[in-house]
C-alpha atoms as a PDB file:
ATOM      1  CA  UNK A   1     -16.393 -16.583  -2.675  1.00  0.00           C
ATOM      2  CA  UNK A   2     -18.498 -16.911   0.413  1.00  0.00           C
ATOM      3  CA  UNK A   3     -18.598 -13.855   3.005  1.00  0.00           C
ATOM      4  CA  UNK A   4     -17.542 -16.192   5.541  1.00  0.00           C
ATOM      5  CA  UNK A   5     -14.498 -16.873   3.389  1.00  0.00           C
ATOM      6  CA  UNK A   6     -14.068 -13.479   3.232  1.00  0.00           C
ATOM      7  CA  UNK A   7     -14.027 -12.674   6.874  1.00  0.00           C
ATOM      8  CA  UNK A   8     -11.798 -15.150   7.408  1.00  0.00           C
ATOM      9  CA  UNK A   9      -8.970 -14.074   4.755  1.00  0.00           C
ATOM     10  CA  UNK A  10      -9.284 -10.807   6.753  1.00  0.00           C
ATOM     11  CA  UNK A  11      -9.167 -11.768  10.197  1.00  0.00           C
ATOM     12  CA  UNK A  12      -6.008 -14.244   9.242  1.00  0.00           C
ATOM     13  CA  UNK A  13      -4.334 -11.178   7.704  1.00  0.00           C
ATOM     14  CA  UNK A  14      -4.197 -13.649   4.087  1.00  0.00           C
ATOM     15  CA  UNK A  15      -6.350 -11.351   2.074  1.00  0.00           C
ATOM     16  CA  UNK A  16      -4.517  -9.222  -0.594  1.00  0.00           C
ATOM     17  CA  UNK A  17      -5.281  -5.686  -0.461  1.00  0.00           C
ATOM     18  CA  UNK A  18      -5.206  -2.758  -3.504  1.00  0.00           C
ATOM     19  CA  UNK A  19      -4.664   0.380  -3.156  1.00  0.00           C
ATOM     20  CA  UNK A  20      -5.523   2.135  -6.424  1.00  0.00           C
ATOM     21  CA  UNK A  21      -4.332   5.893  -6.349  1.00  0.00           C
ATOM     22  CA  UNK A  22      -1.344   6.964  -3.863  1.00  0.00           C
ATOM     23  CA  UNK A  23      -2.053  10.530  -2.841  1.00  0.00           C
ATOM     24  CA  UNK A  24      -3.328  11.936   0.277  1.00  0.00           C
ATOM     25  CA  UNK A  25      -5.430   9.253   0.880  1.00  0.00           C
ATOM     26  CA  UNK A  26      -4.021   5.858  -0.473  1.00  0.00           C
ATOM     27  CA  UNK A  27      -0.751   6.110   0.401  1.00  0.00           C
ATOM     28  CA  UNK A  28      -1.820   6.592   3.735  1.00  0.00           C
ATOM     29  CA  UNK A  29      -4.308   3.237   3.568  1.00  0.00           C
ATOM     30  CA  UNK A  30      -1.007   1.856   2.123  1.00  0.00           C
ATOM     31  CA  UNK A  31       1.100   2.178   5.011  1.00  0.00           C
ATOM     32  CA  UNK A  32      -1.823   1.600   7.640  1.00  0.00           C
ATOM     33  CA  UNK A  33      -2.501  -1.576   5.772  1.00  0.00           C
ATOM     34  CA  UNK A  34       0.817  -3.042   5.536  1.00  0.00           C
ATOM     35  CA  UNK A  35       1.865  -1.787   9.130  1.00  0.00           C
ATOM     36  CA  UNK A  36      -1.275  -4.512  10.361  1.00  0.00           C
ATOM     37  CA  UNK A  37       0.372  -7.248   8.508  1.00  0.00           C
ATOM     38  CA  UNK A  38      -1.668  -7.339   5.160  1.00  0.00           C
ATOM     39  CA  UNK A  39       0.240  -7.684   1.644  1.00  0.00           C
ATOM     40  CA  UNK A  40      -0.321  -4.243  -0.191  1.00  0.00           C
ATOM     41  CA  UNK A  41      -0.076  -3.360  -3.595  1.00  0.00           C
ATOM     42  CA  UNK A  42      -0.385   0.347  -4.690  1.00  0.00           C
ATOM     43  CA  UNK A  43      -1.159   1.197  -7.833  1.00  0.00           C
ATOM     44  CA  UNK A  44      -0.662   5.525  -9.374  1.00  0.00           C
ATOM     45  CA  UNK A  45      -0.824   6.429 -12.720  1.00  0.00           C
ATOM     46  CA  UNK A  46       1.939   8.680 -12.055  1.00  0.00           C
ATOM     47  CA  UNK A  47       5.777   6.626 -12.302  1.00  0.00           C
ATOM     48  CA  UNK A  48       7.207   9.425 -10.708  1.00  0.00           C
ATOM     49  CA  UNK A  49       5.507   8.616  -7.352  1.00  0.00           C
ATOM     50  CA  UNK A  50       5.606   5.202  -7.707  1.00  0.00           C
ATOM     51  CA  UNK A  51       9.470   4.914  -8.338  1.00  0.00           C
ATOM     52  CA  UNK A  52      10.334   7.500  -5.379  1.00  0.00           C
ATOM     53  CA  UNK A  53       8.138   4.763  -3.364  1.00  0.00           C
ATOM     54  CA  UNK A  54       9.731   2.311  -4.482  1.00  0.00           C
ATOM     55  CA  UNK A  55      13.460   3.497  -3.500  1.00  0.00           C
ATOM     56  CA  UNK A  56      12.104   4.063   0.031  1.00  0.00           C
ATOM     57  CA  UNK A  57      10.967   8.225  -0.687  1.00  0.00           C
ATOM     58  CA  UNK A  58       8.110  10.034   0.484  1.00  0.00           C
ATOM     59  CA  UNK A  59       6.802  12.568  -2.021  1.00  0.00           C
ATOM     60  CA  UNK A  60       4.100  13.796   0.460  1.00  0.00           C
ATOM     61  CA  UNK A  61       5.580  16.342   3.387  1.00  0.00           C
ATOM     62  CA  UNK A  62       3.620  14.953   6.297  1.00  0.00           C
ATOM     63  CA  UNK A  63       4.551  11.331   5.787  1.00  0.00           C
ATOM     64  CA  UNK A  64       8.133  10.509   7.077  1.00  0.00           C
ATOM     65  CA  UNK A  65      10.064   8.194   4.984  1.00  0.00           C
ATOM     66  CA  UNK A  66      10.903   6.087   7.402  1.00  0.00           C
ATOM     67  CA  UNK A  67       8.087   4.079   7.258  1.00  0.00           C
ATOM     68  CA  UNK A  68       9.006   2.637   4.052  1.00  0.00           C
ATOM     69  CA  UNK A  69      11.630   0.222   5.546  1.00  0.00           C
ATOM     70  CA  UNK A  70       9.334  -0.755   7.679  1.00  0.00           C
ATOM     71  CA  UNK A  71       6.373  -1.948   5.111  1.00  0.00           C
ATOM     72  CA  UNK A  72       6.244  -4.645   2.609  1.00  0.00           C
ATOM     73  CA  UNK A  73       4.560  -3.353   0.083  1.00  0.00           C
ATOM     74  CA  UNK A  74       4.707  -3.095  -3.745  1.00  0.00           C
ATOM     75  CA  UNK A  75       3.874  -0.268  -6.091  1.00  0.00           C
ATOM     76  CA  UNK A  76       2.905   0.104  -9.789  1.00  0.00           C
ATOM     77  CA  UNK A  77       1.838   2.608 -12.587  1.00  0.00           C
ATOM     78  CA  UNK A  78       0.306   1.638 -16.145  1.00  0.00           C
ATOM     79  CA  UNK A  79       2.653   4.363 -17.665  1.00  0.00           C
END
């Protein structure tokens, strides 16, 4: 894969982004992502997290729910 390629993917919103850990700081990335038109998936470790995002739930205080409807994203854990 060329860099050009690369660029391009980006700049036509068609590249694929991952997320890997959804804390403070990637679910945050997840939501900024997906809110610019990119396909996220998140990835946690921790099913807990990842089904509450998954039925639309914040588990972090300063991030408002609501912008789960608004996203098209999809989230995953390896337990």
């Amino acid at each position: 894969m060329s860099h050009d390629f690369l660029i391009q993917k980006i700049k036509s919103k068609q590249a694929k982004i991952g997320i890997i850990g959804l804390g403070y700081v990637g679910l945050p990335l997840v939501i900024e992502f997906s809110k610019a038109g990119f396909e996220v998936t998140g990835f946690d470790i921790d099913p807990k997290k990842v089904e509450m995002l998954k039925e639309g739930k914040s588990y972090i205080k300063h991030i408002d729910s609501s912008f789960f409807g608004a996203i098209q994203s999809k989230f995953y854990s390896n337990n």
